[in-house]
PDB file of N, CA and C in Angstrom:
ATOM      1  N   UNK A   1      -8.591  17.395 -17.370  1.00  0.00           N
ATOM      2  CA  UNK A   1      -7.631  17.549 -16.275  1.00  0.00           C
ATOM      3  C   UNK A   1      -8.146  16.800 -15.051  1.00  0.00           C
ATOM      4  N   UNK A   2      -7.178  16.079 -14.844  1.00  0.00           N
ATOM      5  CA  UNK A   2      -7.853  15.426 -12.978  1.00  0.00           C
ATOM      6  C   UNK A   2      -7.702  16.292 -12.064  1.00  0.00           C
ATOM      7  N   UNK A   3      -8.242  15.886 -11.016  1.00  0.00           N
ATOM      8  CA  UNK A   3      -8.508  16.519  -9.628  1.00  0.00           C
ATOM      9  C   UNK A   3      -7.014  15.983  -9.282  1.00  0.00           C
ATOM     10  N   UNK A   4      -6.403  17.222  -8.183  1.00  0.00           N
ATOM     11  CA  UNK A   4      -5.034  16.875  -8.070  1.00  0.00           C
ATOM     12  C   UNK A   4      -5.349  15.600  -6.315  1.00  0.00           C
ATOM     13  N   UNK A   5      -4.266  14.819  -6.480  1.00  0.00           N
ATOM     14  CA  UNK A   5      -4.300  13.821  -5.336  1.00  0.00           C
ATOM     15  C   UNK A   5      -3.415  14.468  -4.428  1.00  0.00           C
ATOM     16  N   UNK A   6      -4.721  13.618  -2.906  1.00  0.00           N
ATOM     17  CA  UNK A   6      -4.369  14.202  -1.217  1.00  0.00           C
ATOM     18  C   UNK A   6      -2.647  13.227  -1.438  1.00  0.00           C
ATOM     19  N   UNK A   7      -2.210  14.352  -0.852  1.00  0.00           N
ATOM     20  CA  UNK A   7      -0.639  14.422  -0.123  1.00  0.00           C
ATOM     21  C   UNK A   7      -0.402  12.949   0.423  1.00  0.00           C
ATOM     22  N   UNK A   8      -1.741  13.112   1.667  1.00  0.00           N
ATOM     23  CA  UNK A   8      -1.560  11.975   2.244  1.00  0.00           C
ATOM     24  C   UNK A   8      -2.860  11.305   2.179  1.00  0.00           C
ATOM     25  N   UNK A   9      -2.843   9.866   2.559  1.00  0.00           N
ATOM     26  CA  UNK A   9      -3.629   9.346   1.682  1.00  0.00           C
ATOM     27  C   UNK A   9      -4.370   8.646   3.103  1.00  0.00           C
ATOM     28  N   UNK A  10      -4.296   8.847   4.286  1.00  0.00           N
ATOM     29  CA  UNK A  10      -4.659   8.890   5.706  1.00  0.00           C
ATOM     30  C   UNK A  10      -4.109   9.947   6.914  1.00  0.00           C
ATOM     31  N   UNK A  11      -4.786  10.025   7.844  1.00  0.00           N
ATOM     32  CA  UNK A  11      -4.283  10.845   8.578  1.00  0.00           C
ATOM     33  C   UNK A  11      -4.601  10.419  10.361  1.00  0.00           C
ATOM     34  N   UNK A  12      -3.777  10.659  11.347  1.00  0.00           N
ATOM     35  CA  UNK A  12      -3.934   9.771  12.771  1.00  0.00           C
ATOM     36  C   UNK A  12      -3.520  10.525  13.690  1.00  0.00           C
ATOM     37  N   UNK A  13      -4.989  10.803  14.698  1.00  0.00           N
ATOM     38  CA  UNK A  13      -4.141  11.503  15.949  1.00  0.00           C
ATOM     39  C   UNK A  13      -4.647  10.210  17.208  1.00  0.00           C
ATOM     40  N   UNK A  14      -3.733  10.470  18.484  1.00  0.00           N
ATOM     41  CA  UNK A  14      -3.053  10.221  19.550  1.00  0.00           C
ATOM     42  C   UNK A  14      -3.926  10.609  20.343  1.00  0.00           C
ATOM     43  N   UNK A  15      -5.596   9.678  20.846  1.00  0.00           N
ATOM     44  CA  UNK A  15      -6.933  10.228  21.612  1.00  0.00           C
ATOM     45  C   UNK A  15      -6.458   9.132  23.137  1.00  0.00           C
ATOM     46  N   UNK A  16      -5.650   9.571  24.267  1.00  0.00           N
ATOM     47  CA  UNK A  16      -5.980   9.318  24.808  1.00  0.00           C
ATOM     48  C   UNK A  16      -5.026   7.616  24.793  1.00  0.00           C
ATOM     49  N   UNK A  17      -3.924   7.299  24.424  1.00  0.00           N
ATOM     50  CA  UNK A  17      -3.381   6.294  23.372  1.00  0.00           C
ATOM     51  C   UNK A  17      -3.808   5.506  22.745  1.00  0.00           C
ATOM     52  N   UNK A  18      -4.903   6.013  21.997  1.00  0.00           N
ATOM     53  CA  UNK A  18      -5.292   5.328  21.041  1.00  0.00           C
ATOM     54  C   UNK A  18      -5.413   5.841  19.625  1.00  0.00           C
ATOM     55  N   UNK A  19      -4.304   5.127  18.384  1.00  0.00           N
ATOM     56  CA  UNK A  19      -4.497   5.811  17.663  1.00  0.00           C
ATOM     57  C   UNK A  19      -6.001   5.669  16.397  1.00  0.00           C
ATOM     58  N   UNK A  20      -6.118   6.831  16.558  1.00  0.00           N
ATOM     59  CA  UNK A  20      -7.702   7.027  15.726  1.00  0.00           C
ATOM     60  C   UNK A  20      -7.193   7.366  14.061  1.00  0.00           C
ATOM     61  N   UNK A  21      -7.288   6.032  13.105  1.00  0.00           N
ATOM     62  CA  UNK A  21      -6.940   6.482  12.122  1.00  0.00           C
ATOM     63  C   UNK A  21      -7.750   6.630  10.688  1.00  0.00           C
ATOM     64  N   UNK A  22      -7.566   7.800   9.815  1.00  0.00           N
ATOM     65  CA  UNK A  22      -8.631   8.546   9.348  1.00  0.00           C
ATOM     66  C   UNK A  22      -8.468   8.583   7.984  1.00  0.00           C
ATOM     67  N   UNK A  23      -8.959   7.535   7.091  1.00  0.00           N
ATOM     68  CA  UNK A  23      -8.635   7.625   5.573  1.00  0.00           C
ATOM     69  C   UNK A  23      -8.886   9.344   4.747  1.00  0.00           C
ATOM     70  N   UNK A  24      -7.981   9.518   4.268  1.00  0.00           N
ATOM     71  CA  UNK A  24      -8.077  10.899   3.425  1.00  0.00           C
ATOM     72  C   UNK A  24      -8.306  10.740   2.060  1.00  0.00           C
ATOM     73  N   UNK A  25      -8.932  10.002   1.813  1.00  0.00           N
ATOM     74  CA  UNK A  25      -9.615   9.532   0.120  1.00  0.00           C
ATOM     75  C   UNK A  25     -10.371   8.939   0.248  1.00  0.00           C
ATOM     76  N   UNK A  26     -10.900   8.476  -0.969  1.00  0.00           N
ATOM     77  CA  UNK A  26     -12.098   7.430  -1.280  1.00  0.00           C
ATOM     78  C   UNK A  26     -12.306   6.728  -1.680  1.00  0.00           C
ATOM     79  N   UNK A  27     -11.156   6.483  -1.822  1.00  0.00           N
ATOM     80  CA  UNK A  27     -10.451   5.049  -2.657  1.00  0.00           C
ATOM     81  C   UNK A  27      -9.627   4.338  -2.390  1.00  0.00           C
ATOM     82  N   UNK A  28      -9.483   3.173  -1.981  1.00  0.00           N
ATOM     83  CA  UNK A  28      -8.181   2.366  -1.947  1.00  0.00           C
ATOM     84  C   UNK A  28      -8.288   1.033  -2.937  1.00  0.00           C
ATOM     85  N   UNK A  29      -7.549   1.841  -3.826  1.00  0.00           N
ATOM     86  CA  UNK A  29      -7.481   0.534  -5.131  1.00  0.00           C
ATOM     87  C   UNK A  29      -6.275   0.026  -5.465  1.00  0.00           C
ATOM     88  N   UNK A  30      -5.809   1.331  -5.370  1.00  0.00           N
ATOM     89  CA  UNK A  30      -3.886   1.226  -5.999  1.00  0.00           C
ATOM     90  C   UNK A  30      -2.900   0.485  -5.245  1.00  0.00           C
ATOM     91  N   UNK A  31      -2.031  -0.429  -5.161  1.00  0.00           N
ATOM     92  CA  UNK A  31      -1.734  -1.350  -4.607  1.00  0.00           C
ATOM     93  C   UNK A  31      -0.597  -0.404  -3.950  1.00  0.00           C
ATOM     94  N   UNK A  32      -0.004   0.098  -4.506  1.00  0.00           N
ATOM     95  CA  UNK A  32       1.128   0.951  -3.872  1.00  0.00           C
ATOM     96  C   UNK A  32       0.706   1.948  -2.838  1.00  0.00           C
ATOM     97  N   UNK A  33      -0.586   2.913  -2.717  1.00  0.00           N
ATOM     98  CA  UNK A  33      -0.709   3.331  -2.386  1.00  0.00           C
ATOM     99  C   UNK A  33      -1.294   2.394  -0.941  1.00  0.00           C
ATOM    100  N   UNK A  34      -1.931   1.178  -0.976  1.00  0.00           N
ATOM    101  CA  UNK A  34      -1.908   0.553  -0.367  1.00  0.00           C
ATOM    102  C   UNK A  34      -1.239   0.065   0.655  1.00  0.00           C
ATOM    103  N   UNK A  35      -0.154  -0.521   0.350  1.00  0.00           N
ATOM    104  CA  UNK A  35       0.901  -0.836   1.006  1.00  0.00           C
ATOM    105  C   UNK A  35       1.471   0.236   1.490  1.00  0.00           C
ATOM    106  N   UNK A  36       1.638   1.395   0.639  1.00  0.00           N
ATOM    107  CA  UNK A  36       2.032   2.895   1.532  1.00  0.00           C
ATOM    108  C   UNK A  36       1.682   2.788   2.864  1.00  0.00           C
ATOM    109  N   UNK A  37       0.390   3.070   2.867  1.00  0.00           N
ATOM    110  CA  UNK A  37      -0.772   3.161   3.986  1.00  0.00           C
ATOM    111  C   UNK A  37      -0.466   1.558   4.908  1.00  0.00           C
ATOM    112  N   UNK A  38      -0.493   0.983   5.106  1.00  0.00           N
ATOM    113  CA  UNK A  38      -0.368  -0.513   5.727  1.00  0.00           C
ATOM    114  C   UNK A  38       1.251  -0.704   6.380  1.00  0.00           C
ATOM    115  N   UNK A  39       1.943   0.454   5.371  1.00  0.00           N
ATOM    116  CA  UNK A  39       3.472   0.166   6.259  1.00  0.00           C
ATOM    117  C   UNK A  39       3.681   1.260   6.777  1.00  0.00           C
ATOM    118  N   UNK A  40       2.807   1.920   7.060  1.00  0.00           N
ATOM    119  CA  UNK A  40       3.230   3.292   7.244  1.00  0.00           C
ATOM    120  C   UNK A  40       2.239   2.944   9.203  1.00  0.00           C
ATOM    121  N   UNK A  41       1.129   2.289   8.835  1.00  0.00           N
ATOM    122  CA  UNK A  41       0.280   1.904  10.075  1.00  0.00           C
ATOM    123  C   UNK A  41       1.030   0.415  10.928  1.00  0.00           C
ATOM    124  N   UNK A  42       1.791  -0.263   9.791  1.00  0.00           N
ATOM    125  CA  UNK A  42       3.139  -1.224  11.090  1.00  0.00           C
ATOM    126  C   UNK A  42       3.906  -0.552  11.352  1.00  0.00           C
ATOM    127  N   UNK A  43       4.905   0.530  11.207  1.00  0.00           N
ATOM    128  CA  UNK A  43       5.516   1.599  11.786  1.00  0.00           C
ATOM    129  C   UNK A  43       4.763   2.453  13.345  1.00  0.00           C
ATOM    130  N   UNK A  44       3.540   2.270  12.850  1.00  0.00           N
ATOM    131  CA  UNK A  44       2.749   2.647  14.096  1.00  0.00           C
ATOM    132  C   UNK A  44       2.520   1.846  15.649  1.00  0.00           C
ATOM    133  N   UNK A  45       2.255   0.619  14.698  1.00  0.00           N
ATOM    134  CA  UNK A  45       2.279  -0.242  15.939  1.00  0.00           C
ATOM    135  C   UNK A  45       3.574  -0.530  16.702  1.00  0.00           C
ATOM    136  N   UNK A  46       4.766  -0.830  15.494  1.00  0.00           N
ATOM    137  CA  UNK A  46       6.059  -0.882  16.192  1.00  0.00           C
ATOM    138  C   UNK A  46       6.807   0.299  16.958  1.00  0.00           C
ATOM    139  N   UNK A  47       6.485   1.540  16.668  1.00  0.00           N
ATOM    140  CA  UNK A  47       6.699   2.401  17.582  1.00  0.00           C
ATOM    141  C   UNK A  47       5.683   2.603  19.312  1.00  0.00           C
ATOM    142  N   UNK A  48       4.937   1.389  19.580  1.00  0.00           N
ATOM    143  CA  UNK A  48       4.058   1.135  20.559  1.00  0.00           C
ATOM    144  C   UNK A  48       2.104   1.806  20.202  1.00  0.00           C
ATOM    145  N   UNK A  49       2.207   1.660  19.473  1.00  0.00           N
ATOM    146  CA  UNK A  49       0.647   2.555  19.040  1.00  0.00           C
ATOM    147  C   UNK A  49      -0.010   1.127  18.810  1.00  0.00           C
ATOM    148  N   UNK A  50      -0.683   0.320  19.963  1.00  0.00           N
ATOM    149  CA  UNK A  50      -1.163  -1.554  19.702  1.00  0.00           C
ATOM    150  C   UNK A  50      -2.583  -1.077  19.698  1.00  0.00           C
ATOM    151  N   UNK A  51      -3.010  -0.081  20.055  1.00  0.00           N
ATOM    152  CA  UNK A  51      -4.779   0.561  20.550  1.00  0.00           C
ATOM    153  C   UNK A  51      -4.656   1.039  19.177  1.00  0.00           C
ATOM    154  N   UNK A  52      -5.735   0.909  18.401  1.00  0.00           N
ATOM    155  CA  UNK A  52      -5.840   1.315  17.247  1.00  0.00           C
ATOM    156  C   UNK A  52      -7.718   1.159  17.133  1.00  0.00           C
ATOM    157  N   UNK A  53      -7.715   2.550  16.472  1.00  0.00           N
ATOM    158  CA  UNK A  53      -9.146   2.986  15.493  1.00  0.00           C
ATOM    159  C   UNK A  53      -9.414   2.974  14.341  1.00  0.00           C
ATOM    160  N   UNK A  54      -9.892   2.159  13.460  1.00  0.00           N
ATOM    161  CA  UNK A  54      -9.579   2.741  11.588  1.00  0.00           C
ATOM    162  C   UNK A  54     -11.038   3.337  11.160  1.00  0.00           C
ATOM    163  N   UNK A  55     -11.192   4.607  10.817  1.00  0.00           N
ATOM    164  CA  UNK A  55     -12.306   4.998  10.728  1.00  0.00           C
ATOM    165  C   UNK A  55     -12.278   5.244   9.197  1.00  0.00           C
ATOM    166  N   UNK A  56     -13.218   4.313   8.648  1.00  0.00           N
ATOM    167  CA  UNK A  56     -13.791   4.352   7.557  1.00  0.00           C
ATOM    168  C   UNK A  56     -14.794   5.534   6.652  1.00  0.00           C
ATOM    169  N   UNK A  57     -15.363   6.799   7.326  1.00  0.00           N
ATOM    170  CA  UNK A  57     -15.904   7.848   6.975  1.00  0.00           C
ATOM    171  C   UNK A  57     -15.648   8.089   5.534  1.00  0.00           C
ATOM    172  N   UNK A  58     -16.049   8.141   4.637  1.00  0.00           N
ATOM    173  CA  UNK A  58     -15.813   8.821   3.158  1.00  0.00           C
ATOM    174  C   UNK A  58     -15.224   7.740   2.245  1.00  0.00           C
ATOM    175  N   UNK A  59     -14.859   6.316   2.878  1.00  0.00           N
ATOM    176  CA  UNK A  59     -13.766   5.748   1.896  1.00  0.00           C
ATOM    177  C   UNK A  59     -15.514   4.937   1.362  1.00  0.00           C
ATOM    178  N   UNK A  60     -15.152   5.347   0.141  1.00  0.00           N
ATOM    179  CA  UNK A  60     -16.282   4.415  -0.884  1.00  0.00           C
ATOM    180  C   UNK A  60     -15.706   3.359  -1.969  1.00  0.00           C
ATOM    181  N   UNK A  61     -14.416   3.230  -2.266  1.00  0.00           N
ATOM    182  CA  UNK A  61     -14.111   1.873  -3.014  1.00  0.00           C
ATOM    183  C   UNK A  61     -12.829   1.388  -1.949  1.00  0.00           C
ATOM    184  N   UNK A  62     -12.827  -0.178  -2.223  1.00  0.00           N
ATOM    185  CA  UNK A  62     -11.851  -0.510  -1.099  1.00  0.00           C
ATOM    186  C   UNK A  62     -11.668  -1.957  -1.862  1.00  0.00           C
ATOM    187  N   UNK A  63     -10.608  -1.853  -2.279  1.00  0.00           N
ATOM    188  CA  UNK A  63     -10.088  -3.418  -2.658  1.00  0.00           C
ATOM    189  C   UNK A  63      -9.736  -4.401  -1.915  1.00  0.00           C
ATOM    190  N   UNK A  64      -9.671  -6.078  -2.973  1.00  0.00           N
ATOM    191  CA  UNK A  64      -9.595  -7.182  -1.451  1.00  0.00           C
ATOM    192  C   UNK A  64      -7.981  -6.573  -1.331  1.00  0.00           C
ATOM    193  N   UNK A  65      -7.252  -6.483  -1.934  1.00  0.00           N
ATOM    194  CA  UNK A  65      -5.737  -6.096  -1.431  1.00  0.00           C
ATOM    195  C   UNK A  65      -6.252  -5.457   0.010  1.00  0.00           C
ATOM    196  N   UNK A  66      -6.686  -4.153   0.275  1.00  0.00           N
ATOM    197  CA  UNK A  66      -6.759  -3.586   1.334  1.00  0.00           C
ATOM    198  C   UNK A  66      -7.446  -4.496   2.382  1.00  0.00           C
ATOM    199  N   UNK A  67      -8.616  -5.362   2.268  1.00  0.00           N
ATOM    200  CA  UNK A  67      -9.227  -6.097   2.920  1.00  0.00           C
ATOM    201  C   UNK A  67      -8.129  -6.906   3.624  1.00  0.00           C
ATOM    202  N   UNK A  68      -6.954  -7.687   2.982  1.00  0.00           N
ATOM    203  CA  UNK A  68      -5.936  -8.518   3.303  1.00  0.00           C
ATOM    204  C   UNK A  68      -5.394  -8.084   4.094  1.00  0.00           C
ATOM    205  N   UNK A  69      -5.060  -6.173   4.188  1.00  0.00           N
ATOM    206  CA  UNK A  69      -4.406  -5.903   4.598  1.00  0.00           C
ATOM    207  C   UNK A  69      -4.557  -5.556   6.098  1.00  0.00           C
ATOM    208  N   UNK A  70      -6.202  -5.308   6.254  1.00  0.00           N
ATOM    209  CA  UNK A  70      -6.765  -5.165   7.285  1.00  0.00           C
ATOM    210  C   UNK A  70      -6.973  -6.015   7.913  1.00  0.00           C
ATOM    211  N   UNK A  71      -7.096  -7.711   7.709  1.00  0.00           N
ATOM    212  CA  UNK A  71      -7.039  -8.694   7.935  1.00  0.00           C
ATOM    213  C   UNK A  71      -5.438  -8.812   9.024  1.00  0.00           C
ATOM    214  N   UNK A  72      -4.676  -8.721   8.143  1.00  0.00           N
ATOM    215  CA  UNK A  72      -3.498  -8.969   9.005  1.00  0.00           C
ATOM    216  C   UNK A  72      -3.158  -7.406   9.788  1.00  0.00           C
ATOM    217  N   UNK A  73      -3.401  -6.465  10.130  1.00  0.00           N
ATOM    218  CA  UNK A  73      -3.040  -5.562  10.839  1.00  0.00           C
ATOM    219  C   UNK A  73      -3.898  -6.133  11.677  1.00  0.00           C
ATOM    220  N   UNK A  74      -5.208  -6.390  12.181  1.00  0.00           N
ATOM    221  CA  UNK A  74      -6.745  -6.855  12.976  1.00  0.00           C
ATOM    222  C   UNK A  74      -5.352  -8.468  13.567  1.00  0.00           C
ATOM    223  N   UNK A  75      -5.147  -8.980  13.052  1.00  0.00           N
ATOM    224  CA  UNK A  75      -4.559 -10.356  12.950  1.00  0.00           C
ATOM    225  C   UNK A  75      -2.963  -9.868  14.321  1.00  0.00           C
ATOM    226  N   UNK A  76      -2.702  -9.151  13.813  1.00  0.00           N
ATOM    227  CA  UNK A  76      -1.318  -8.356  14.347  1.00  0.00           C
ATOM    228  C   UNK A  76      -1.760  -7.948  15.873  1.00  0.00           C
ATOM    229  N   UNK A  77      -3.145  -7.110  15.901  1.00  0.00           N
ATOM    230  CA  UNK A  77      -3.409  -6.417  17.223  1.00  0.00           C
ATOM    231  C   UNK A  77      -4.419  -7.021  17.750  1.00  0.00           C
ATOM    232  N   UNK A  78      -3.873  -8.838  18.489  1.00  0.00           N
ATOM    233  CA  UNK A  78      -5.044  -8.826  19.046  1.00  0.00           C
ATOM    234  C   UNK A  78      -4.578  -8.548  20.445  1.00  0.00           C
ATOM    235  N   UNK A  79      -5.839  -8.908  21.474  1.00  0.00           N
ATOM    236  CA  UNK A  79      -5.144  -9.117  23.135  1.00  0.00           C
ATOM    237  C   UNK A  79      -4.571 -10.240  23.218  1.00  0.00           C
ATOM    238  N   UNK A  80      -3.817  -9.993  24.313  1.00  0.00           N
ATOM    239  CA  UNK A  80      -3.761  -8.747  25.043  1.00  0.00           C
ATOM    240  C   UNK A  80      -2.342  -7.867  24.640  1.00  0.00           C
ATOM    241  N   UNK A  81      -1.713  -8.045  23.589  1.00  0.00           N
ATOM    242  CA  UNK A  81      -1.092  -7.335  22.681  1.00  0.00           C
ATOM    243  C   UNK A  81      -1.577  -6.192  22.270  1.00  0.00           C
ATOM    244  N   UNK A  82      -2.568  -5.789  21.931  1.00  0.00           N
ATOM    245  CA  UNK A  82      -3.425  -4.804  21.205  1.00  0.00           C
ATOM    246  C   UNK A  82      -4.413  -5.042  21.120  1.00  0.00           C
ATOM    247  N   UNK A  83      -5.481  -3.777  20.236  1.00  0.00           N
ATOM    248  CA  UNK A  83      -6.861  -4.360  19.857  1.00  0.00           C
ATOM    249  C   UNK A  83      -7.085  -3.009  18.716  1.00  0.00           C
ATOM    250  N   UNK A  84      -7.996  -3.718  17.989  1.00  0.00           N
ATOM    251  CA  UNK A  84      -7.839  -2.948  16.725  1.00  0.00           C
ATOM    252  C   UNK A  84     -10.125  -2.589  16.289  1.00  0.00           C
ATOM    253  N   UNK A  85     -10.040  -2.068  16.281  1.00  0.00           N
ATOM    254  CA  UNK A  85     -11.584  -1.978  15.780  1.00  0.00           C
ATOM    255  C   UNK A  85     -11.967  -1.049  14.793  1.00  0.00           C
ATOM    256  N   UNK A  86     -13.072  -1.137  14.146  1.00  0.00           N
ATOM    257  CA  UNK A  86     -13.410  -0.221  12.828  1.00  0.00           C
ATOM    258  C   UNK A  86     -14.639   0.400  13.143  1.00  0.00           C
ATOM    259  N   UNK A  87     -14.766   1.904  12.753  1.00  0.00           N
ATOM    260  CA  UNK A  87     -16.437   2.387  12.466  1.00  0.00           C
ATOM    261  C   UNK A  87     -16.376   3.057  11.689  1.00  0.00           C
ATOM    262  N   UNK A  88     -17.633   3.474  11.280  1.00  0.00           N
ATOM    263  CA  UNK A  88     -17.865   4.570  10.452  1.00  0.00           C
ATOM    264  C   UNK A  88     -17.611   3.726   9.022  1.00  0.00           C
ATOM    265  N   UNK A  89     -17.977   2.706   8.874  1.00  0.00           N
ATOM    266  CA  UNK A  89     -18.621   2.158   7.558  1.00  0.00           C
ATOM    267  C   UNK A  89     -19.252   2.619   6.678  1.00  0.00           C
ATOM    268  N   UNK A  90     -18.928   2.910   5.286  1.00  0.00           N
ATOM    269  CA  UNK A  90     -19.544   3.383   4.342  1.00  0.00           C
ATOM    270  C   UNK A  90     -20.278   1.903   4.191  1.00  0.00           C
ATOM    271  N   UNK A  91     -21.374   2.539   3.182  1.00  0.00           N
ATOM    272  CA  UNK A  91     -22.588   1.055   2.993  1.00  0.00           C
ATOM    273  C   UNK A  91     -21.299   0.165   2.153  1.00  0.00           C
ATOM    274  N   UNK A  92     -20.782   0.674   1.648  1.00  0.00           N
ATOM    275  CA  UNK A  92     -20.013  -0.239   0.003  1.00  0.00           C
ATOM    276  C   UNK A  92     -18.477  -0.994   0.830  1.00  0.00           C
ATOM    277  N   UNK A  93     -18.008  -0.274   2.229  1.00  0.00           N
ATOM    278  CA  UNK A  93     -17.132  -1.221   2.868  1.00  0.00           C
ATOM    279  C   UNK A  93     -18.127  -1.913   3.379  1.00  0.00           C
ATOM    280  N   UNK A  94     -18.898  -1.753   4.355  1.00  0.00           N
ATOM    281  CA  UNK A  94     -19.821  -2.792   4.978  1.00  0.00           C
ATOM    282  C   UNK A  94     -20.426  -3.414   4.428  1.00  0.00           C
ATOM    283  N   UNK A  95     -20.747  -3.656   2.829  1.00  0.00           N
ATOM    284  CA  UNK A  95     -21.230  -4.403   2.075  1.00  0.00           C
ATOM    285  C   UNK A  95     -20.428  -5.347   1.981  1.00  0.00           C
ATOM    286  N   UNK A  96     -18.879  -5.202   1.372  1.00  0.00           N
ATOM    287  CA  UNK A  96     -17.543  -5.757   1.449  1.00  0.00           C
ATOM    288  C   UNK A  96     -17.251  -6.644   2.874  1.00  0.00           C
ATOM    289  N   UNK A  97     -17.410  -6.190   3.921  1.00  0.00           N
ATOM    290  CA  UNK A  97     -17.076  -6.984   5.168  1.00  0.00           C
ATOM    291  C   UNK A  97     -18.360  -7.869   5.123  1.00  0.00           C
ATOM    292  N   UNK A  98     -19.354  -7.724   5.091  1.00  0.00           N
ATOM    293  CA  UNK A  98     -20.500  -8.452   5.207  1.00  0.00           C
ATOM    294  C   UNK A  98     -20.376  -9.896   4.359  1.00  0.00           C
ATOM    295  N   UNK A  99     -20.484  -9.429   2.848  1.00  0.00           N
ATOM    296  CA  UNK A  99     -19.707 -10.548   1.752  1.00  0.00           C
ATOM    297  C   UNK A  99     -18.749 -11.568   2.192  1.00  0.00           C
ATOM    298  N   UNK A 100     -17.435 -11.004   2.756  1.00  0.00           N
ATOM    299  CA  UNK A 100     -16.162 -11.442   2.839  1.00  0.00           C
ATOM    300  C   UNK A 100     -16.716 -12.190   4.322  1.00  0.00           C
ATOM    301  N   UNK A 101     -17.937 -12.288   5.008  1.00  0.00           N
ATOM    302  CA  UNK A 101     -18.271 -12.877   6.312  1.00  0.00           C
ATOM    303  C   UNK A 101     -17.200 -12.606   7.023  1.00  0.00           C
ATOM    304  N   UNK A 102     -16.721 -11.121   7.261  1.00  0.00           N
ATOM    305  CA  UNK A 102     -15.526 -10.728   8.127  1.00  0.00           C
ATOM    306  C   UNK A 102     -16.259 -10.043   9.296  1.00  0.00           C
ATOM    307  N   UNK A 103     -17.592  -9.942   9.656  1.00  0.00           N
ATOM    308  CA  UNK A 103     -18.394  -9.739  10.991  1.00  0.00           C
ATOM    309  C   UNK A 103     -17.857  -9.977  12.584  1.00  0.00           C
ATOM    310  N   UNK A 104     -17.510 -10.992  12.221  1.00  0.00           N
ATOM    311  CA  UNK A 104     -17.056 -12.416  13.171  1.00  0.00           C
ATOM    312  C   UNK A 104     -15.425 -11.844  13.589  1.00  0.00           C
ATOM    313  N   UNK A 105     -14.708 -11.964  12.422  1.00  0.00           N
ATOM    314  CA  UNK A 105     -13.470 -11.142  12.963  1.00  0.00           C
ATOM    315  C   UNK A 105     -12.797 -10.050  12.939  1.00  0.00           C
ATOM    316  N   UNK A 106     -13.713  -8.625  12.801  1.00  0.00           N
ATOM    317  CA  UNK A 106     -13.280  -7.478  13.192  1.00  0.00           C
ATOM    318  C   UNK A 106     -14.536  -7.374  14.051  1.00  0.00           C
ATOM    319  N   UNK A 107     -13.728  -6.118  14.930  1.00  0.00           N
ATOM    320  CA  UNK A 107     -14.862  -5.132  15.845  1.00  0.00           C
ATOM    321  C   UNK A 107     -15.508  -4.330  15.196  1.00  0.00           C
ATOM    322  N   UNK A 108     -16.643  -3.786  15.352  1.00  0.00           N
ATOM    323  CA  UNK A 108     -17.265  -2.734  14.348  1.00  0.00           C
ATOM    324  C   UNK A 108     -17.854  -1.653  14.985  1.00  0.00           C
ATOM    325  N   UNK A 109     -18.110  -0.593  15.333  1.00  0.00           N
ATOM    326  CA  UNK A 109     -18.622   0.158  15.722  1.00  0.00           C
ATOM    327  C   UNK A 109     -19.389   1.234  14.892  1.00  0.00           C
ATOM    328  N   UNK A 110     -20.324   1.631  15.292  1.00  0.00           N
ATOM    329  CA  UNK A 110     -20.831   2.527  14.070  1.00  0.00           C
ATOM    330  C   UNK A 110     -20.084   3.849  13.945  1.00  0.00           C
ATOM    331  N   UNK A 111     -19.863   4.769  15.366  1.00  0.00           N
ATOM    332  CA  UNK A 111     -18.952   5.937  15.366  1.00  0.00           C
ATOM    333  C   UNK A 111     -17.932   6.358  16.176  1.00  0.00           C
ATOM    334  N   UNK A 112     -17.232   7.154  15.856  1.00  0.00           N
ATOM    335  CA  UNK A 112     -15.787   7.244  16.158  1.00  0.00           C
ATOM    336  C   UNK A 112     -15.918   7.529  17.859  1.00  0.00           C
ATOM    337  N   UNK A 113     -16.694   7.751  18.157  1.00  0.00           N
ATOM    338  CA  UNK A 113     -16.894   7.939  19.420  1.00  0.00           C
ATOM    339  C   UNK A 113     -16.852   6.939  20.443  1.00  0.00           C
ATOM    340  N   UNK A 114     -18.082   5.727  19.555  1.00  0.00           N
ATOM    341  CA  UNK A 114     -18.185   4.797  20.380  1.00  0.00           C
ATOM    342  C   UNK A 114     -17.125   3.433  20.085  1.00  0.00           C
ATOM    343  N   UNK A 115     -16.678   3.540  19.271  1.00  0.00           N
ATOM    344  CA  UNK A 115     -14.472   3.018  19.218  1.00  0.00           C
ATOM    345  C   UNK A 115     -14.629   3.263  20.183  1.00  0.00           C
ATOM    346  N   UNK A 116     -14.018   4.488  20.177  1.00  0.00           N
ATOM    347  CA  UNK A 116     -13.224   5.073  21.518  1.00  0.00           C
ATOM    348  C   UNK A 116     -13.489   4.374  22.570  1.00  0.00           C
ATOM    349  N   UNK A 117     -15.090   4.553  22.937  1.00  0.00           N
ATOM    350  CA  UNK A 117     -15.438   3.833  24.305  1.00  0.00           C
ATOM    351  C   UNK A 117     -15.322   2.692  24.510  1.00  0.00           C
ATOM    352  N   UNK A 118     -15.276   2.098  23.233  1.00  0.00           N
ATOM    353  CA  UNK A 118     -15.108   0.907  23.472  1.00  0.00           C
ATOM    354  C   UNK A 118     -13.538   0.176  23.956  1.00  0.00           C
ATOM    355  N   UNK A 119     -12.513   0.955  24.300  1.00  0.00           N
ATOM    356  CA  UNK A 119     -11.302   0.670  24.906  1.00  0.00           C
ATOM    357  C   UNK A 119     -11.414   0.838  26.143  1.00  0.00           C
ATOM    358  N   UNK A 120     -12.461   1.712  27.288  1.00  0.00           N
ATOM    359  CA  UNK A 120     -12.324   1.674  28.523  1.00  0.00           C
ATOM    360  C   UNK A 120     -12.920   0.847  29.321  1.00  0.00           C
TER     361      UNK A 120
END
């Protein structure tokens, strides 16, 4: 029997307007579920949410699909339009960004905290 699957497959609160957003699995492999998540976060921005956090905590597999996808959301929010940054790297995404020499074009922060600060 499998373990039954999270409802939702991320989750995002509203710190201050910035949304801080919070993978609820540990996996992003499935392409659908993918794109779930990716249109569900352009809905975000187009409802005015351009300050964005993606906190990586717990996610341990991450496909290039998702990489692409983070690529063009990062691509979507720059300034002075938006700004988009990541922390809380598991070793196996930051292994992945490191590889993919994506250093250079995302923000990185180690914790959700210091995101944050990093918008004021």
């Amino acid at each position: 029997m499998s373990a039954p699957q999270p409802r939702h497959h991320f989750e995002w609160d509203n710190v201050g307007g910035i949304a801080v957003v919070r993978f609820m699995t540990t996996a992003l492999r499935d392409e659908r579920i993918i794109r779930s998540i990716f249109d569900s976060l352009d809905k975000l921005v187009e409802s005015g949410h351009t300050r964005m956090v993606l906190n990586f905590a717990g996610l341990e597999a991450f496909a290039s699909f998702a990489i692409g996808k983070v690529i063009r959301l990062n691509d979507r929010l720059q300034p002075p339009n938006g700004r988009l940054v990541m922390c809380s790297l598991t070793p196996t995404v930051e292994e992945i960004v490191d590889i993919m020499n994506l250093r250079r074009k995302f923000t990185v922060y180690t914790g959700e905290r210091e995101a944050l600060e990093s918008f004021v």
